[in-house]
C-alpha atoms as a PDB file:
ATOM      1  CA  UNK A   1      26.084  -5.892  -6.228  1.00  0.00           C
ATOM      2  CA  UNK A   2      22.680  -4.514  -7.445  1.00  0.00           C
ATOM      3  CA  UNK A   3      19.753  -3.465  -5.278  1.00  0.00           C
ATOM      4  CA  UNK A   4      17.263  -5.666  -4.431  1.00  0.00           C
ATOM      5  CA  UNK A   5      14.152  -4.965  -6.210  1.00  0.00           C
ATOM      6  CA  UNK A   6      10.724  -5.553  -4.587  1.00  0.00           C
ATOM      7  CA  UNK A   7       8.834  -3.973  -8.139  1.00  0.00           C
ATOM      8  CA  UNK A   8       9.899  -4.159 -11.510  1.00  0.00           C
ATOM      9  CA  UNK A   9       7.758  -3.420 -14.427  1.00  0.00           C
ATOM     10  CA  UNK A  10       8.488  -3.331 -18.284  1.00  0.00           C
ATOM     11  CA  UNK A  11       6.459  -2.119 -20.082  1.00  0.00           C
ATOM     12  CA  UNK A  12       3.379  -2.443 -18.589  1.00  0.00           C
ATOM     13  CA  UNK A  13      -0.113  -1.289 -19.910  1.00  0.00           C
ATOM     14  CA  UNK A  14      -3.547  -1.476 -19.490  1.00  0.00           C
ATOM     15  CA  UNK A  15      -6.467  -0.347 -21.066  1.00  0.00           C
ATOM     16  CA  UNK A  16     -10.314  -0.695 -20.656  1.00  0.00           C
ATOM     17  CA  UNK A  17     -13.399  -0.861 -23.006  1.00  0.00           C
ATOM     18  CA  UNK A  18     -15.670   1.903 -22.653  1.00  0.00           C
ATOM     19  CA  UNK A  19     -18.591   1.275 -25.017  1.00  0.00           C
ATOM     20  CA  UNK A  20     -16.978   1.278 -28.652  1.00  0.00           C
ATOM     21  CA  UNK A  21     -14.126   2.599 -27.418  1.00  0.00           C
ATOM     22  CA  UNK A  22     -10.881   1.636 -25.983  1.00  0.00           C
ATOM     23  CA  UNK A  23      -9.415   3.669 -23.208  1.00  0.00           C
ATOM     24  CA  UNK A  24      -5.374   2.851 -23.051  1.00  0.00           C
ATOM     25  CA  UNK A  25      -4.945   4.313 -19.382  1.00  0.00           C
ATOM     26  CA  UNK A  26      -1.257   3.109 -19.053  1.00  0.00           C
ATOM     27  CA  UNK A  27       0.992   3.241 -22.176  1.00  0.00           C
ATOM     28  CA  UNK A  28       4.089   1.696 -21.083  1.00  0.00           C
ATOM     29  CA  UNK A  29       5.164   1.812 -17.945  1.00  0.00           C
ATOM     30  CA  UNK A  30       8.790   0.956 -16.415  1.00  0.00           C
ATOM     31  CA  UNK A  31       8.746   1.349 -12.925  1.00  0.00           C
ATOM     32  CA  UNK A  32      11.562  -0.294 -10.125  1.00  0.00           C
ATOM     33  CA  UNK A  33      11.569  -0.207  -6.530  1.00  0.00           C
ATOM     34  CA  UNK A  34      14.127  -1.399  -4.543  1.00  0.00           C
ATOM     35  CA  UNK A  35      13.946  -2.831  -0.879  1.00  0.00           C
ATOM     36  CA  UNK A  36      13.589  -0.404   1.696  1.00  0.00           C
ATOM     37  CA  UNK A  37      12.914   2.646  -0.903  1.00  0.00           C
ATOM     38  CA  UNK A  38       9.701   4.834   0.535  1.00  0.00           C
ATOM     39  CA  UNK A  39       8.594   5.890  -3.027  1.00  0.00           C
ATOM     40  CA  UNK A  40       5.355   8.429  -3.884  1.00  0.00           C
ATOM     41  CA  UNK A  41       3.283   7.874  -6.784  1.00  0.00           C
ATOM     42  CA  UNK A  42       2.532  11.946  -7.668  1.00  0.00           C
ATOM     43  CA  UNK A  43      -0.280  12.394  -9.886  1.00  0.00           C
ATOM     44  CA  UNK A  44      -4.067  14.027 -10.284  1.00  0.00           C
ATOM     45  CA  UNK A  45      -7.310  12.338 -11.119  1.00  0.00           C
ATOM     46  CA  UNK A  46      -7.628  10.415 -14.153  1.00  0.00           C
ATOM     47  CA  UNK A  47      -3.602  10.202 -14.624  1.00  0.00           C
ATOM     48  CA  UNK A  48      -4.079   6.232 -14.204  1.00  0.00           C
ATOM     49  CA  UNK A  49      -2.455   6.495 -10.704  1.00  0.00           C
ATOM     50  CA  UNK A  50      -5.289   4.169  -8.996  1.00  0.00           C
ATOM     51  CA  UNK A  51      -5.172   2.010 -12.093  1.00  0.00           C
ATOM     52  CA  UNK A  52      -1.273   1.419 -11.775  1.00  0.00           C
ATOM     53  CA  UNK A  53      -1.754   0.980  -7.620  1.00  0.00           C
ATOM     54  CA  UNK A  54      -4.365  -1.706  -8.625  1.00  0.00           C
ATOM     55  CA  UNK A  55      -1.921  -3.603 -10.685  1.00  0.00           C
ATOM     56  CA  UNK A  56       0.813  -3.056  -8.043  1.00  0.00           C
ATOM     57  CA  UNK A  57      -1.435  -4.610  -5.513  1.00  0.00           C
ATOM     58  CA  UNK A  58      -2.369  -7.487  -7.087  1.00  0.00           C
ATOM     59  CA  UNK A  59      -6.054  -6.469  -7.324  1.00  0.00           C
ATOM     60  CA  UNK A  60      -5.692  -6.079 -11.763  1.00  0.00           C
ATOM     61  CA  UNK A  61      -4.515  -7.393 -14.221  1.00  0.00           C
ATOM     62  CA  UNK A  62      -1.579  -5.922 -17.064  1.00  0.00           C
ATOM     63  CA  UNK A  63      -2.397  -6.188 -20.595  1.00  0.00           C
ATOM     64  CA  UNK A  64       1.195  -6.661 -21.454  1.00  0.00           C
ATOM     65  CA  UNK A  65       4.339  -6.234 -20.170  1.00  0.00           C
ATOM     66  CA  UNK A  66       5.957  -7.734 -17.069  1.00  0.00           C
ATOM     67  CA  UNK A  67       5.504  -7.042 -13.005  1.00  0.00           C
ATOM     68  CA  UNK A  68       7.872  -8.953 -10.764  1.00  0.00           C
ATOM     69  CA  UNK A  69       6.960  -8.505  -7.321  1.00  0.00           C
ATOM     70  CA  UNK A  70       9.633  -9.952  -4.578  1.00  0.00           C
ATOM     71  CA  UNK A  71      10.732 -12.197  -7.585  1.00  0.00           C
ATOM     72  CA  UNK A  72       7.381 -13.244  -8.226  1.00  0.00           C
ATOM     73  CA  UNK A  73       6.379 -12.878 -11.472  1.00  0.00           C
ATOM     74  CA  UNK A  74       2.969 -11.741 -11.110  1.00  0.00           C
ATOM     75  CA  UNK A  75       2.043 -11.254 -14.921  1.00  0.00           C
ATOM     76  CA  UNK A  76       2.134 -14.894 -15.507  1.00  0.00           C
ATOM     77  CA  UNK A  77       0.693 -15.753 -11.968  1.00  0.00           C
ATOM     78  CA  UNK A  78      -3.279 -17.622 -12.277  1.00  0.00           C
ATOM     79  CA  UNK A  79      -6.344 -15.241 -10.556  1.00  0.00           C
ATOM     80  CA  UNK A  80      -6.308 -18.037  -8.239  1.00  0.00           C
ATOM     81  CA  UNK A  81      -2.886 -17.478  -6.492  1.00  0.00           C
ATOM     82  CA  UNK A  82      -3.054 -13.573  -6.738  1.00  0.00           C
ATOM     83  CA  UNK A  83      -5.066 -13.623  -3.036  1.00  0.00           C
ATOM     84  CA  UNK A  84      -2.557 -15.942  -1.506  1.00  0.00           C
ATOM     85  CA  UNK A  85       0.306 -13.346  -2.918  1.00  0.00           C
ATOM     86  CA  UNK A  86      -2.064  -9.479  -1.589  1.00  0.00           C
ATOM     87  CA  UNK A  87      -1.781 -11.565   2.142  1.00  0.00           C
ATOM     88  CA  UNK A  88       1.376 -12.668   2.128  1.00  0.00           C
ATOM     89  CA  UNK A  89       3.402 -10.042   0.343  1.00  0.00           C
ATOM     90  CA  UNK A  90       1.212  -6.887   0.111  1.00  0.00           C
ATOM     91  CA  UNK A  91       0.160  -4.511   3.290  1.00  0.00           C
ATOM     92  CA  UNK A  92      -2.534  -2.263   2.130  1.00  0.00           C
ATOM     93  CA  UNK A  93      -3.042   0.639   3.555  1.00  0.00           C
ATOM     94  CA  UNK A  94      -6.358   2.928   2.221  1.00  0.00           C
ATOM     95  CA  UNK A  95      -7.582   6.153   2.288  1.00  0.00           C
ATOM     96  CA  UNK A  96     -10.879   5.345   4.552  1.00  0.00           C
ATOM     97  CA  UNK A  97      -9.586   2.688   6.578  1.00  0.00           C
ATOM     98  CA  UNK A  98     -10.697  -0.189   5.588  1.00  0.00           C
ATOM     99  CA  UNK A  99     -11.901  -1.457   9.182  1.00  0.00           C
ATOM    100  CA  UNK A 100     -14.389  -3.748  10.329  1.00  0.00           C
ATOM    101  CA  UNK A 101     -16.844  -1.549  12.395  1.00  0.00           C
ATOM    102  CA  UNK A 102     -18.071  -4.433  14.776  1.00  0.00           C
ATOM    103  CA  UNK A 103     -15.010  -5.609  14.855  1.00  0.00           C
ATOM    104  CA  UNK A 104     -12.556  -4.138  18.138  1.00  0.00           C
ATOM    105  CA  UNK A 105      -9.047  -3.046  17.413  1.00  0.00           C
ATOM    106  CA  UNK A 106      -7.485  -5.841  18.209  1.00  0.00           C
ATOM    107  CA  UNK A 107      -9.739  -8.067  15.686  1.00  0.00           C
ATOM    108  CA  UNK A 108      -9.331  -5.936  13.118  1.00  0.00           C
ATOM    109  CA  UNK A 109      -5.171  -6.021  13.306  1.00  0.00           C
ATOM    110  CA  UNK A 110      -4.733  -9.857  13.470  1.00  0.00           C
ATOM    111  CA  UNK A 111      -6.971 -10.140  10.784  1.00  0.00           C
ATOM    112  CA  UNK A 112      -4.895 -10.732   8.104  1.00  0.00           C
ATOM    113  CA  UNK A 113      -2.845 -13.948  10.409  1.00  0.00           C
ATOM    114  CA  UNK A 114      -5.876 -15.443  11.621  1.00  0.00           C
ATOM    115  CA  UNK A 115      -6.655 -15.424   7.365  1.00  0.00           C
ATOM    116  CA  UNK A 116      -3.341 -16.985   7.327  1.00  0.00           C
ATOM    117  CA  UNK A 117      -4.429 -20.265   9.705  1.00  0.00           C
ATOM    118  CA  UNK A 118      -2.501 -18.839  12.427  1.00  0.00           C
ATOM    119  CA  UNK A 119      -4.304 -19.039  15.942  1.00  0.00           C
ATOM    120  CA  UNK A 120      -5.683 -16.267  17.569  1.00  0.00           C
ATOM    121  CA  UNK A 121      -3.052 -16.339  20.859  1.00  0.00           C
ATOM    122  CA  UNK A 122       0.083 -16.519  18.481  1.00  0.00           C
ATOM    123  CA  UNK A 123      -1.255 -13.666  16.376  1.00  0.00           C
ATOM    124  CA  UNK A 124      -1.990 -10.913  19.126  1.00  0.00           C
ATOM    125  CA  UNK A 125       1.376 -11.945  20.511  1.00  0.00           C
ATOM    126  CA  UNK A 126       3.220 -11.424  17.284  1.00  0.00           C
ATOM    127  CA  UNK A 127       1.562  -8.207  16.908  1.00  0.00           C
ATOM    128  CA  UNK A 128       2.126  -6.896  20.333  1.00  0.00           C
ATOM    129  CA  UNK A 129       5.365  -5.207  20.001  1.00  0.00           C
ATOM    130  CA  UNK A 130       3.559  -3.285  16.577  1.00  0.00           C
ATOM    131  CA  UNK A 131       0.203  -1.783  18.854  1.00  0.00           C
ATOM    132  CA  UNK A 132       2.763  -0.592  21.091  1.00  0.00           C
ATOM    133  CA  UNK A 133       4.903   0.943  19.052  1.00  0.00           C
ATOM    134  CA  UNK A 134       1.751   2.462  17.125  1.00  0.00           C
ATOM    135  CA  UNK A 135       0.405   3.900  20.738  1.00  0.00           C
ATOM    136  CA  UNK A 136      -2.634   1.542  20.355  1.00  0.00           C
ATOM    137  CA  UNK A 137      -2.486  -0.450  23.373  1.00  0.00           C
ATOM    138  CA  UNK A 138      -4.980   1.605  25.322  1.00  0.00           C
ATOM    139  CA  UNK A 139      -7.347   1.110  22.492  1.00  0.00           C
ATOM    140  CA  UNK A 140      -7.095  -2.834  20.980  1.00  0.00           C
ATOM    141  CA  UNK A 141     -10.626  -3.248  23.185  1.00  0.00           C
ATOM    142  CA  UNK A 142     -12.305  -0.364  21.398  1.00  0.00           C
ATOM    143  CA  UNK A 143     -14.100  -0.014  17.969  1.00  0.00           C
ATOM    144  CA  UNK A 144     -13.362   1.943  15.273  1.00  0.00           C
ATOM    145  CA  UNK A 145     -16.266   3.923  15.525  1.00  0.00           C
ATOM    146  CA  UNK A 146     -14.321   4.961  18.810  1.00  0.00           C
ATOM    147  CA  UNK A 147     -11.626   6.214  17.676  1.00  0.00           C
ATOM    148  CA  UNK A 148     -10.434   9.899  16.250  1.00  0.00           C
ATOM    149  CA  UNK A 149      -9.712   9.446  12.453  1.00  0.00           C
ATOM    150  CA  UNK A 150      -5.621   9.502  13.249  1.00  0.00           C
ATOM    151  CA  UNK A 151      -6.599   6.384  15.465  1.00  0.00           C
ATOM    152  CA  UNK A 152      -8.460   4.329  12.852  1.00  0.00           C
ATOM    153  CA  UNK A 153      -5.294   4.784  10.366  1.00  0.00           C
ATOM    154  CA  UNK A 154      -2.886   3.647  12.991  1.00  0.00           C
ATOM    155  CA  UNK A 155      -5.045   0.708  13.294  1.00  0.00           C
ATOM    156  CA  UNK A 156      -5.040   0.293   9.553  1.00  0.00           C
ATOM    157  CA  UNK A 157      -0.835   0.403   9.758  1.00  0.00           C
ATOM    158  CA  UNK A 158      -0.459  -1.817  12.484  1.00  0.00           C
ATOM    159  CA  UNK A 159      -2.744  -4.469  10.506  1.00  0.00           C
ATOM    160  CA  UNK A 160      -0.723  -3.982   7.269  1.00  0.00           C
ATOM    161  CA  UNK A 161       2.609  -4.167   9.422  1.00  0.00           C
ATOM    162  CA  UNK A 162       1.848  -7.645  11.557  1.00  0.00           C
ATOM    163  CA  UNK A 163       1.247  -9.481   8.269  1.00  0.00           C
ATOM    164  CA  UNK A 164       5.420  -8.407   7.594  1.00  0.00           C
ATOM    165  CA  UNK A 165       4.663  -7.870   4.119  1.00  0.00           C
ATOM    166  CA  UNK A 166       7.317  -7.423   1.342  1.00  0.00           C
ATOM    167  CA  UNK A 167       5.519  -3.806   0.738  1.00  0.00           C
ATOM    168  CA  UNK A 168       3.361  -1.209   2.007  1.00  0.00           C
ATOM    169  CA  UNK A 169       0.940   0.011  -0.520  1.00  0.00           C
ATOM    170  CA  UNK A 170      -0.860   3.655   0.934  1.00  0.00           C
ATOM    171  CA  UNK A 171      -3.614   5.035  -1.257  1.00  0.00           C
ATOM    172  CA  UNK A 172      -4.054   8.699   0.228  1.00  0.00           C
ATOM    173  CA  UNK A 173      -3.338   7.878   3.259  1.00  0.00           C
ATOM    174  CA  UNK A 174      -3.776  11.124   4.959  1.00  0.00           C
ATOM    175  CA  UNK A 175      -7.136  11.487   2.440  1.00  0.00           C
ATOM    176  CA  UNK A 176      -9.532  11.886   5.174  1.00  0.00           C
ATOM    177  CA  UNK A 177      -7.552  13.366   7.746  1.00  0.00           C
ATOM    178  CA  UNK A 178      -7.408  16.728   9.149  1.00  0.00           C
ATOM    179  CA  UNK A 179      -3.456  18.292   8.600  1.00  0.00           C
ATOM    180  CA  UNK A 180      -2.297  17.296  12.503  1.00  0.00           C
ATOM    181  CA  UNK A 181      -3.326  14.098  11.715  1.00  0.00           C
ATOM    182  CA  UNK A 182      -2.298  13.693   8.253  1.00  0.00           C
ATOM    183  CA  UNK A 183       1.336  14.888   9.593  1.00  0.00           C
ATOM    184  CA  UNK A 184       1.551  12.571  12.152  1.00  0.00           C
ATOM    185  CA  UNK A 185       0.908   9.722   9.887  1.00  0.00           C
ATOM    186  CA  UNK A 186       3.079  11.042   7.398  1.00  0.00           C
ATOM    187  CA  UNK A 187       5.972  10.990  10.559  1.00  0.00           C
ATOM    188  CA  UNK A 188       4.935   7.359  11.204  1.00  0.00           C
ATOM    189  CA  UNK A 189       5.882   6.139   7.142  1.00  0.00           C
ATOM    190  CA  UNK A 190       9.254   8.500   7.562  1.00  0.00           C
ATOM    191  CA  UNK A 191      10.179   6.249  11.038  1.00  0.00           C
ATOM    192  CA  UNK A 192       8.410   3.134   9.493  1.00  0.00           C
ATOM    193  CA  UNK A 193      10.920   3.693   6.164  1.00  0.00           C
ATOM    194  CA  UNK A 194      14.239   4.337   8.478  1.00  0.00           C
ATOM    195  CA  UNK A 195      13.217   0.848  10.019  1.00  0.00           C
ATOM    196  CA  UNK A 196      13.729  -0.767   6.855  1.00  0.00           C
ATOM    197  CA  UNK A 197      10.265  -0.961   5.390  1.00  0.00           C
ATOM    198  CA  UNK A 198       9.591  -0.389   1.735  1.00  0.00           C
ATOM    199  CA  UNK A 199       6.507   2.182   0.886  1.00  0.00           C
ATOM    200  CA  UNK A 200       4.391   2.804  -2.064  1.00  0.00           C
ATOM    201  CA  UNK A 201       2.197   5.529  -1.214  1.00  0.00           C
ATOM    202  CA  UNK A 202       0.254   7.018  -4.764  1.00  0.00           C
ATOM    203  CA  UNK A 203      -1.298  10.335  -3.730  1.00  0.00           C
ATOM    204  CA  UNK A 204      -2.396  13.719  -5.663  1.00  0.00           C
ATOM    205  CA  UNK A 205      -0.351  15.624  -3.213  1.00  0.00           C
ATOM    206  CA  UNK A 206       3.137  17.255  -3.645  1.00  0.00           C
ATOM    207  CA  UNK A 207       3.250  17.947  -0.142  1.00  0.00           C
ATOM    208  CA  UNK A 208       1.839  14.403   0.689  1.00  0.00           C
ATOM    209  CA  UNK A 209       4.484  13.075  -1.720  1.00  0.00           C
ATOM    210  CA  UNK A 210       7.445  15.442  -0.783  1.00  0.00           C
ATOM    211  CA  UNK A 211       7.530  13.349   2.497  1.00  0.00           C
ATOM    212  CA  UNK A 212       8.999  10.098   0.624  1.00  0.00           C
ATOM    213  CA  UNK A 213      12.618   9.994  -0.312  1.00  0.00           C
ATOM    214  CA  UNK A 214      11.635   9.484  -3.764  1.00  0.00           C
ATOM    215  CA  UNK A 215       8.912  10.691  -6.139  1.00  0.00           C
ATOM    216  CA  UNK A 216       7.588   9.743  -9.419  1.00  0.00           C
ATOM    217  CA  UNK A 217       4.671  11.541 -11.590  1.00  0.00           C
ATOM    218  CA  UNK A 218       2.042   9.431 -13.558  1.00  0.00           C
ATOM    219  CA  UNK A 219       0.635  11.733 -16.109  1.00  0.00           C
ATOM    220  CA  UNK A 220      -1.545  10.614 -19.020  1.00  0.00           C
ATOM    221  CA  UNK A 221      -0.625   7.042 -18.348  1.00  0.00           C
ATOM    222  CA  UNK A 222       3.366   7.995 -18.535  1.00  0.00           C
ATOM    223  CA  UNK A 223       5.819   7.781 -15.991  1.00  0.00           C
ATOM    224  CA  UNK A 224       8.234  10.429 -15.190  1.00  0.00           C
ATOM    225  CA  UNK A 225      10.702  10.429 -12.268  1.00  0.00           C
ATOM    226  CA  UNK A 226      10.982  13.589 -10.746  1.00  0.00           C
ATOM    227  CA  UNK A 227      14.496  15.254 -10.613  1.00  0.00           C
ATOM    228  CA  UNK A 228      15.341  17.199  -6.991  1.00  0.00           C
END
């Protein structure tokens, strides 16, 4: 019996105007990831990394090709539905947070369910057992501008964890951290990936990257799957 698969894309490219010309940023890309894979997305600037994360997330659209994501096929999903599908099947976690700032830590993790319809009580009880497990329950009063930048991103997992997505998308997570920090998030995918979750993280960083089970390099808008 085959693997799941949470992504699959054939084929899939993309490319923007830029004056007279046309810029073809990806040229064809395959790309699977199976349920409860912790996959890194190596590559530098310009390689079409944040262009392939946007696609992945919902937030762009493919030229051509095909993107299934859970079995949905998103390249022949309307703009319309693509929201409903980032808040029900997507956790994003980003680089610089993302948080509210007048918004306490609490607010700012049942977000995403209160977005949902669901009522405020039901939400911080669903996410309970998630703050705790994050070490955040001596902090769901405070506000972000409280809180040491290895704080803020715990926040920003525990949010993208309580919606139980079908994914975790990081963009450079550990970005704006010092190294202690950026470690101890990296620790927190490696536990959140033995627990079954499947991770996406896209990153410049071999050693960033080197902390997912597997990694695969975007260069020049082509895919190659690195070999241990």
């Amino acid at each position: 019996m085959s693997a799941e698969q949470i992504i699959s894309m054939q084929q899939v490219r993309k490319s923007y105007k830029m004056g007279a010309e046309q810029l073809n940023v990806l040229k064809g890309i395959d790309f699977t990831v199976n349920k409860g894979e912790f996959t890194a997305i190596l590559g530098p600037s310009g390689s079409g990394k944040s262009t392939l994360m946007n696609i992945i997330g919902c937030m762009d659209t493919l030229d051509s090709g095909s993107y299934s994501l859970n079995g949905i096929p998103i390249h022949n999903t309307k703009e319309r539905e693509l929201t409903k599908i980032r808040n029900h099947e997507i956790g994003f976690i980003f680089q610089n947070y993302h948080l509210i700032p007048t918004y306490t830590v609490i607010q700012n993790i049942i977000m995403p369910l209160l977005m949902r319809g669901q009522d405020r009580r039901s939400a911080e009880k669903d996410c309970g057992e998630i703050i705790e497990m994050l070490g955040l329950s001596e902090r769901i009063h405070h506000k972000p501008s409280e809180l040491s930048g290895g704080q803020r991103q715990r926040v920003a997992i525990a949010r993208a964890l309580c919606s139980n997505p079908s994914l975790l998308l990081a963009d450079e997570p550990t970005g704006a951290l010092d190294q202690n920090s950026g470690t101890e998030v990296l620790k927190l995918f490696k536990k959140l990936h033995e627990m079954g979750n499947t991770i996406v993280m896209i990153t410049h960083d071999l050693n960033v990257a080197q902390w997912a089970e597997r990694t695969v390099r975007i260069v020049d808008g082509e895919m190659f799957e690195e070999t241990a």
